[in-house]
PDB file of N, CA and C in Angstrom:
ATOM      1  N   UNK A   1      84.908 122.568 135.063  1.00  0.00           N
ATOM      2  CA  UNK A   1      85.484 121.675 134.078  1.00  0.00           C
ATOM      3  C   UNK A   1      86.466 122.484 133.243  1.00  0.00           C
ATOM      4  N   UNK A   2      87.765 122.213 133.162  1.00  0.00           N
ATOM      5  CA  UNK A   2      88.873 122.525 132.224  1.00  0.00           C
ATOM      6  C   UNK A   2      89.356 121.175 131.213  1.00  0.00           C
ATOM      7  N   UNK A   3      89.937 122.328 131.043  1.00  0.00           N
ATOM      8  CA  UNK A   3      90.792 121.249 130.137  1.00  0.00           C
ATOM      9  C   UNK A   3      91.765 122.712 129.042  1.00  0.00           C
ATOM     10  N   UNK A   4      93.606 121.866 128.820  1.00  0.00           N
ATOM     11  CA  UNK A   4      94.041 122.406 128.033  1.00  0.00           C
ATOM     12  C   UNK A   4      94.092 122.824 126.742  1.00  0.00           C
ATOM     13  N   UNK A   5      93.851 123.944 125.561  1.00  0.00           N
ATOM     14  CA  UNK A   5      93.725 124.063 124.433  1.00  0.00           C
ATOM     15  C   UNK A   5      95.079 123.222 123.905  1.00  0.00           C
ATOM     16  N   UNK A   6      95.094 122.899 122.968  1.00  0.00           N
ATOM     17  CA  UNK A   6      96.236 122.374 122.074  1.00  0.00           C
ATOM     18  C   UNK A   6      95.950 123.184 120.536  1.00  0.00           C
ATOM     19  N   UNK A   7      97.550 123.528 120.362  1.00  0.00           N
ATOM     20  CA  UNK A   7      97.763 124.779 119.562  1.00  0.00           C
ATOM     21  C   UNK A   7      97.445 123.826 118.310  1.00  0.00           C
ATOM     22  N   UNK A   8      96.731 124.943 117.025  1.00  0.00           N
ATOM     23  CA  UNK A   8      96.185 124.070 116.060  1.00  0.00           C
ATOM     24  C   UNK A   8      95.762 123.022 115.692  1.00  0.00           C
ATOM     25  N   UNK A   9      95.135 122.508 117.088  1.00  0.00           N
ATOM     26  CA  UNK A   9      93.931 121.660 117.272  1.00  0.00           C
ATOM     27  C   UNK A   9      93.046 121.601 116.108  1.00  0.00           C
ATOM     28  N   UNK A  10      92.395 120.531 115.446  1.00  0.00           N
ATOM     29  CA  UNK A  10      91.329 120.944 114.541  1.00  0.00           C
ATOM     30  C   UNK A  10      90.184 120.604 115.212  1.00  0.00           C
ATOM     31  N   UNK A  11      89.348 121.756 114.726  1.00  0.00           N
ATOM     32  CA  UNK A  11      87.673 122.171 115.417  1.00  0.00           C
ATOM     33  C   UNK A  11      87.051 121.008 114.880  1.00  0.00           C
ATOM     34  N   UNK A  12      85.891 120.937 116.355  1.00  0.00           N
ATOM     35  CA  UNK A  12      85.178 119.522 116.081  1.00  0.00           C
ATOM     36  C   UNK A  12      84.130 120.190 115.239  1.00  0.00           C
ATOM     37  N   UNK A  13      83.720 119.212 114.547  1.00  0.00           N
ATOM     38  CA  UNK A  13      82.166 119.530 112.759  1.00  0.00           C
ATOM     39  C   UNK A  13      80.980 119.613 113.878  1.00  0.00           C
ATOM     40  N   UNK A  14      80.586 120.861 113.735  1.00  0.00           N
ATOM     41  CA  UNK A  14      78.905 121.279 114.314  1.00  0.00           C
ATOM     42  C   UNK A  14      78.282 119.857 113.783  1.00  0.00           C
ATOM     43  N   UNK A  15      77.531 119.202 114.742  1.00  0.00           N
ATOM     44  CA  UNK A  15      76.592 118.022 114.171  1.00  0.00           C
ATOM     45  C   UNK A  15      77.010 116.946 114.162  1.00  0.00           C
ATOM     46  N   UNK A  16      78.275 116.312 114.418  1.00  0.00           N
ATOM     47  CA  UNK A  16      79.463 115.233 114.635  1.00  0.00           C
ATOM     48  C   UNK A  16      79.533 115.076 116.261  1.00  0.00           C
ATOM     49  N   UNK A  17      78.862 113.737 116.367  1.00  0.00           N
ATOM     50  CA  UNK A  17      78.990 113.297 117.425  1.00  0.00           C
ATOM     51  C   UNK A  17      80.919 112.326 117.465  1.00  0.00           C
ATOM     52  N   UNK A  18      81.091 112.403 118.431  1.00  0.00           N
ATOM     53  CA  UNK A  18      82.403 111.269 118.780  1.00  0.00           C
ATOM     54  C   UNK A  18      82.802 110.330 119.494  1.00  0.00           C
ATOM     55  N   UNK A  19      83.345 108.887 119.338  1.00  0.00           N
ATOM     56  CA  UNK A  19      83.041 107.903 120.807  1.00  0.00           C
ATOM     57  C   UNK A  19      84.303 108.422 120.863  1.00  0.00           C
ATOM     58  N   UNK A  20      84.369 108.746 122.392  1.00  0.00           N
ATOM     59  CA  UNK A  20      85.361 108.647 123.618  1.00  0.00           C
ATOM     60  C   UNK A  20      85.727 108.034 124.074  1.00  0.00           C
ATOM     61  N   UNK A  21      84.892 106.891 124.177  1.00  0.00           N
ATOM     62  CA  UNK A  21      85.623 105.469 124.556  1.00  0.00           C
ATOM     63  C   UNK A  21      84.636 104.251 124.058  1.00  0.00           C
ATOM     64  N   UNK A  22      85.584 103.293 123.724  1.00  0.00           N
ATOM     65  CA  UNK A  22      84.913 102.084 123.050  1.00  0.00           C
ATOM     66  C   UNK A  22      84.337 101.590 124.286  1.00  0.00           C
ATOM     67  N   UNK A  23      83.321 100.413 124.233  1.00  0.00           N
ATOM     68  CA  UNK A  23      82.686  99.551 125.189  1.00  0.00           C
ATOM     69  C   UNK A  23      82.059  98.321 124.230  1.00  0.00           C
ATOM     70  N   UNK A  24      81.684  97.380 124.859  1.00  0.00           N
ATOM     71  CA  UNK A  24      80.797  96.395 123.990  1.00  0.00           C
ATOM     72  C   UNK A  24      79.713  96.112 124.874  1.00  0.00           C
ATOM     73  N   UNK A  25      79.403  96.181 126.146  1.00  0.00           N
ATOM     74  CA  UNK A  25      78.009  96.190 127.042  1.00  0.00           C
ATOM     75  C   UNK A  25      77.063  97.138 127.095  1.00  0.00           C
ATOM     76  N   UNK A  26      77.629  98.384 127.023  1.00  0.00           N
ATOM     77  CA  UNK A  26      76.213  99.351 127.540  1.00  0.00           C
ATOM     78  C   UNK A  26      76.679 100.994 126.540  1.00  0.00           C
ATOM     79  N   UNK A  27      76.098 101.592 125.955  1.00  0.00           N
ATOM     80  CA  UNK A  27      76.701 102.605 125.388  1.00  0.00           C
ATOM     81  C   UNK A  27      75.675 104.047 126.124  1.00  0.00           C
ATOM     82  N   UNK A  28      76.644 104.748 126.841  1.00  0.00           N
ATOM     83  CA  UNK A  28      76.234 106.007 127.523  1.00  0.00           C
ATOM     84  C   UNK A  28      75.944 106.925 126.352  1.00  0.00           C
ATOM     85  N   UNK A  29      75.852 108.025 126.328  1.00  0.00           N
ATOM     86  CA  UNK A  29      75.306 109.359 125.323  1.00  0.00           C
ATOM     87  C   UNK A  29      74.779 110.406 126.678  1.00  0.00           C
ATOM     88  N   UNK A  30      76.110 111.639 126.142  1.00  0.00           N
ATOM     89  CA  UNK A  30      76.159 112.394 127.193  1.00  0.00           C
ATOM     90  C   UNK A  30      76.819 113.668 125.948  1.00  0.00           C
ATOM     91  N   UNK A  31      76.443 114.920 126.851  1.00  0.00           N
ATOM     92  CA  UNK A  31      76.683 115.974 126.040  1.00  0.00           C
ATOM     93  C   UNK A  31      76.884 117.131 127.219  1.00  0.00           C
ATOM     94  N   UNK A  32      77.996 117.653 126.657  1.00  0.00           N
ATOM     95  CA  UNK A  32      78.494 119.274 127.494  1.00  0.00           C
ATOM     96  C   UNK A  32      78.710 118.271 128.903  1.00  0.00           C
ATOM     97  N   UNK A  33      78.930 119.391 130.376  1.00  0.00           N
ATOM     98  CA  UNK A  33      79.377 118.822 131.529  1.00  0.00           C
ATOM     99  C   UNK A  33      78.887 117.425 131.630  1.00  0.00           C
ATOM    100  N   UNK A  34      77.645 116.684 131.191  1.00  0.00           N
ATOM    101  CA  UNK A  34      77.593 115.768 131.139  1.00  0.00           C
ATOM    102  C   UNK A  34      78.591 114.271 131.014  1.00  0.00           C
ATOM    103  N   UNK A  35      79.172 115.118 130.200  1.00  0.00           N
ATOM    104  CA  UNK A  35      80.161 113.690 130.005  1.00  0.00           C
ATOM    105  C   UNK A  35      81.552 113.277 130.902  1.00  0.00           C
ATOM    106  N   UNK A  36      81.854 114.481 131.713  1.00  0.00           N
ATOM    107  CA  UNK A  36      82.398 114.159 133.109  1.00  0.00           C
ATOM    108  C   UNK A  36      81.364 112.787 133.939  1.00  0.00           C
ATOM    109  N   UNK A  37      80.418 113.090 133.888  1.00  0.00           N
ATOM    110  CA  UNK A  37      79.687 112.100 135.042  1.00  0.00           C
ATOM    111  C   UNK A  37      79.236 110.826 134.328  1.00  0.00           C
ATOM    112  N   UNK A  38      79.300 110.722 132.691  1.00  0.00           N
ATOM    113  CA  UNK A  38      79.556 109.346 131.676  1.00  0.00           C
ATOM    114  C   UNK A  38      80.842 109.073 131.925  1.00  0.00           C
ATOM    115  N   UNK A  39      81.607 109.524 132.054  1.00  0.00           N
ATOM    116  CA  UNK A  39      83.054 109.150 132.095  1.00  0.00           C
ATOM    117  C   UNK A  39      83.273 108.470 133.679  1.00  0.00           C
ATOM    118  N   UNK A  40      82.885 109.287 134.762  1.00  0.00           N
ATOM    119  CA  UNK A  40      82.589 108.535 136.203  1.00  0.00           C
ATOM    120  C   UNK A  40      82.107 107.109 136.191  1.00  0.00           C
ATOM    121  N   UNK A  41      80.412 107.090 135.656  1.00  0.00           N
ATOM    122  CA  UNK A  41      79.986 106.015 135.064  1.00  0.00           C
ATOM    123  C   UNK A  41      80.162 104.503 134.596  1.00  0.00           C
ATOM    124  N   UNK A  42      81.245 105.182 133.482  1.00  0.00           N
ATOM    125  CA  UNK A  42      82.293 103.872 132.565  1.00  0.00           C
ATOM    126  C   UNK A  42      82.756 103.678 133.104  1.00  0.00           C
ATOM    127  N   UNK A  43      83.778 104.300 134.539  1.00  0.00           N
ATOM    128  CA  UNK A  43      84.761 104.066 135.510  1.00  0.00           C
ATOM    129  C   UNK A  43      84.248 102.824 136.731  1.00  0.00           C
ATOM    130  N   UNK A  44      83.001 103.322 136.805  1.00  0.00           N
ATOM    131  CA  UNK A  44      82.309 102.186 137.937  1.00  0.00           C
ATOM    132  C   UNK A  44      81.872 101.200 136.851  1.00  0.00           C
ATOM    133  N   UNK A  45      81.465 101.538 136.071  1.00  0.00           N
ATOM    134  CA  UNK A  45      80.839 100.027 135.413  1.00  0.00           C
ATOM    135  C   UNK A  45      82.042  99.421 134.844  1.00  0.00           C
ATOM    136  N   UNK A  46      83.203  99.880 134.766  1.00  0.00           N
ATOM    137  CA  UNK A  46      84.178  98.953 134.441  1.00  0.00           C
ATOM    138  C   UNK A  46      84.327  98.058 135.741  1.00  0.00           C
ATOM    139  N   UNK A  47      84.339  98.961 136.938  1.00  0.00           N
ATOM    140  CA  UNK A  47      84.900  98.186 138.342  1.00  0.00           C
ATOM    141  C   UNK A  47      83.877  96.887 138.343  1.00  0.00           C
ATOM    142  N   UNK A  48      82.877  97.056 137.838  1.00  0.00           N
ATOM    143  CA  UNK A  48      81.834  95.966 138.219  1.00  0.00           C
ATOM    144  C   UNK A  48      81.765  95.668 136.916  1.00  0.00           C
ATOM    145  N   UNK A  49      83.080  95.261 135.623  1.00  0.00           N
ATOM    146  CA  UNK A  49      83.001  94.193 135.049  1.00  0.00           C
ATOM    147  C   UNK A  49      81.646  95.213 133.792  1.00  0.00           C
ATOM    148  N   UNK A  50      81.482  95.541 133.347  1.00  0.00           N
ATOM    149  CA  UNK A  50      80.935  96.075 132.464  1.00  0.00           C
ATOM    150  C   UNK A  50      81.367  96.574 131.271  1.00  0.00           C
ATOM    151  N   UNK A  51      81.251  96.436 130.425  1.00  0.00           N
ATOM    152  CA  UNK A  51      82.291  97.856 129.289  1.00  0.00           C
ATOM    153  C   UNK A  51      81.041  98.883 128.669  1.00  0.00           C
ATOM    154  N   UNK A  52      81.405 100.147 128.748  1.00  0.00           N
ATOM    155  CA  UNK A  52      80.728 100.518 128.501  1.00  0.00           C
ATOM    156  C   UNK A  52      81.485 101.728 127.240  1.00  0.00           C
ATOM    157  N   UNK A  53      80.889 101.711 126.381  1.00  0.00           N
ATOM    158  CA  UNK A  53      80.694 102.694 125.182  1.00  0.00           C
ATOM    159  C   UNK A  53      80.397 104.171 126.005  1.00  0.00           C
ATOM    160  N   UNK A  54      81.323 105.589 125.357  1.00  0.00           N
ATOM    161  CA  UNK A  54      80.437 106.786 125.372  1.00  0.00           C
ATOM    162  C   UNK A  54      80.690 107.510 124.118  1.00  0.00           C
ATOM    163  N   UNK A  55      79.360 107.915 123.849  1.00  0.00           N
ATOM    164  CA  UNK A  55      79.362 109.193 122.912  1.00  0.00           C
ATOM    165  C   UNK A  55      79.433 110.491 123.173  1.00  0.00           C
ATOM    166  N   UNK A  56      80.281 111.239 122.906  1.00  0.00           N
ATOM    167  CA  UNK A  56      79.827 112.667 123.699  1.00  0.00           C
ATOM    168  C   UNK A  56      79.152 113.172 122.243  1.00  0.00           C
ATOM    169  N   UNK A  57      77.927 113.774 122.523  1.00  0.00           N
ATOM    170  CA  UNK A  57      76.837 114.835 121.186  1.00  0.00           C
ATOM    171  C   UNK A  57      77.484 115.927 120.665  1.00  0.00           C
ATOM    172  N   UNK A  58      78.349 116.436 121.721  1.00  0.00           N
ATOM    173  CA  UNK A  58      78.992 117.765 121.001  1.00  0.00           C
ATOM    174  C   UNK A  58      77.870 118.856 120.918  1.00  0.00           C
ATOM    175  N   UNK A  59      77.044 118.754 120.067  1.00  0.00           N
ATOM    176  CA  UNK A  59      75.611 119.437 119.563  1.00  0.00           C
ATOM    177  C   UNK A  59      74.402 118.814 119.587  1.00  0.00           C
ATOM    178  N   UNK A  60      73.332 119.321 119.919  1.00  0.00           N
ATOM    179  CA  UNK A  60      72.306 119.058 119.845  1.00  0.00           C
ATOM    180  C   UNK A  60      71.593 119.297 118.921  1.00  0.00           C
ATOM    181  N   UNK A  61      71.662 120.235 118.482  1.00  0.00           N
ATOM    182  CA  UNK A  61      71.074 120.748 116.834  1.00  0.00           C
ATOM    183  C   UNK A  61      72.279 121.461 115.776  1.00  0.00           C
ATOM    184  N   UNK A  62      72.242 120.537 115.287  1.00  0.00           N
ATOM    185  CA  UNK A  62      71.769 119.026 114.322  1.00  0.00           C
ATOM    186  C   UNK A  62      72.254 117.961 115.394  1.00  0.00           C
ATOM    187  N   UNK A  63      71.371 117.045 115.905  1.00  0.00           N
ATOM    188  CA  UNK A  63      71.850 115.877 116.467  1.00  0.00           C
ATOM    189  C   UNK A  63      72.306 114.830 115.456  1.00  0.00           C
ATOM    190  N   UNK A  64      73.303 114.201 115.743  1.00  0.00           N
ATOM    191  CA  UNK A  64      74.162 113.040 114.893  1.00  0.00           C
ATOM    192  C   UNK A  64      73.037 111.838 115.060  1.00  0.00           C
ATOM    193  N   UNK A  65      71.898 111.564 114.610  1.00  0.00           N
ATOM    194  CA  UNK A  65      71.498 110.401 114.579  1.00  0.00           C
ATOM    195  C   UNK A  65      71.848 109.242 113.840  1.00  0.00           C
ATOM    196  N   UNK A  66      72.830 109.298 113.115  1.00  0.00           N
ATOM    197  CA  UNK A  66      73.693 108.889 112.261  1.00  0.00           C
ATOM    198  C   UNK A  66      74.478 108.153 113.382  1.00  0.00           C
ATOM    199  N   UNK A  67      75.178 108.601 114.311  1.00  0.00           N
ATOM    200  CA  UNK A  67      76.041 108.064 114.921  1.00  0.00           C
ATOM    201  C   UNK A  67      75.437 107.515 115.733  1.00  0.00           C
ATOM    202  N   UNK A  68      74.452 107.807 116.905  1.00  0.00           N
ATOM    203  CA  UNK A  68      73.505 107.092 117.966  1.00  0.00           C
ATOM    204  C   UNK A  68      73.530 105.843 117.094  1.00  0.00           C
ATOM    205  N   UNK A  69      72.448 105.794 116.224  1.00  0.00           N
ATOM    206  CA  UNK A  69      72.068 104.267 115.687  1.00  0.00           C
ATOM    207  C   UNK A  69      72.893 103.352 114.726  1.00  0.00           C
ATOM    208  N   UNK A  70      74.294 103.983 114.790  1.00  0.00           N
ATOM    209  CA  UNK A  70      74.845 103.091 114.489  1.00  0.00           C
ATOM    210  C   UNK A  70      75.759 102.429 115.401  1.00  0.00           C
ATOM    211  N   UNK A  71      75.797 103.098 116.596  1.00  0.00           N
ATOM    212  CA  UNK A  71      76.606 102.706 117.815  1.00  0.00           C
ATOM    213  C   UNK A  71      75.423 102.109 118.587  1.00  0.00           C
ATOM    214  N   UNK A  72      74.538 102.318 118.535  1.00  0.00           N
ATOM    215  CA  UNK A  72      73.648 101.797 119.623  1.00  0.00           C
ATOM    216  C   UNK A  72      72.673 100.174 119.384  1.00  0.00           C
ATOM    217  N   UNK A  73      72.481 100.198 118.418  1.00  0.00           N
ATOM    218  CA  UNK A  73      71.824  98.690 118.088  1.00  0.00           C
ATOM    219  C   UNK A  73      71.978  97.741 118.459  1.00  0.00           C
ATOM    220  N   UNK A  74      73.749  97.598 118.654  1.00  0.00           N
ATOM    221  CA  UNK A  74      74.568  96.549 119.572  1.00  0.00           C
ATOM    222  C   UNK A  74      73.831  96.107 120.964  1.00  0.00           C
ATOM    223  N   UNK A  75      72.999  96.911 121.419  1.00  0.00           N
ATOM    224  CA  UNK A  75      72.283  96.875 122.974  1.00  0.00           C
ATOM    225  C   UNK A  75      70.741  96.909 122.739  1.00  0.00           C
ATOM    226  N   UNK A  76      70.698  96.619 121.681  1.00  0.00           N
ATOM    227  CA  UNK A  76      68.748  96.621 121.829  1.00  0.00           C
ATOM    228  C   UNK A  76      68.380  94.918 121.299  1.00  0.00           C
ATOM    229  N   UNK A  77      67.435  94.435 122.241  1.00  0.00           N
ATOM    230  CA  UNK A  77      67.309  93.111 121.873  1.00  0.00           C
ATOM    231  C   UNK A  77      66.375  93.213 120.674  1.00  0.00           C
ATOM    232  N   UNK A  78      66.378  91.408 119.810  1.00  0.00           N
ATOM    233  CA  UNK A  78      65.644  91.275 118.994  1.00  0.00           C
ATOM    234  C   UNK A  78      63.892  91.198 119.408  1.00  0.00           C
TER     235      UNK A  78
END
């Protein structure tokens, strides 16, 4: 997995999760190489009509639970 630096980029916040891509059906949560194969994922579940949300974690400790449950509720029934 690559990817290009971009000069004075600003550094992502230790503990700040980020959506990568909006969805309104199903929201993935994927972290490090992981999110190559969420990103595959969203690609097929779009083909089959799906939208799907991803978060990439960035970090695990401190996990953003802040961000999970506020992105994720949208998909849990009453």
């Amino acid at each position: 997995m690559k990817e290009d630096l971009v000069e004075n980029a600003e550094l992502p916040q230790i503990g700040r999760a980020r959506v990568v891509r909006s969805g309104d059906d199903v929201t993935l949560i994927a972290y490090s190489a992981m999110l190559a194969c969420a990103r595959e994922a969203a690609e097929q579940l779009a083909r089959d009509g799906i939208s799907a949300e991803i978060i990439d974690l960035r970090t695990l400790a401190p996990l953003d639970m802040a961000t999970i449950a506020a992105r994720s509720p949208k998909h849990i029934a009453p």
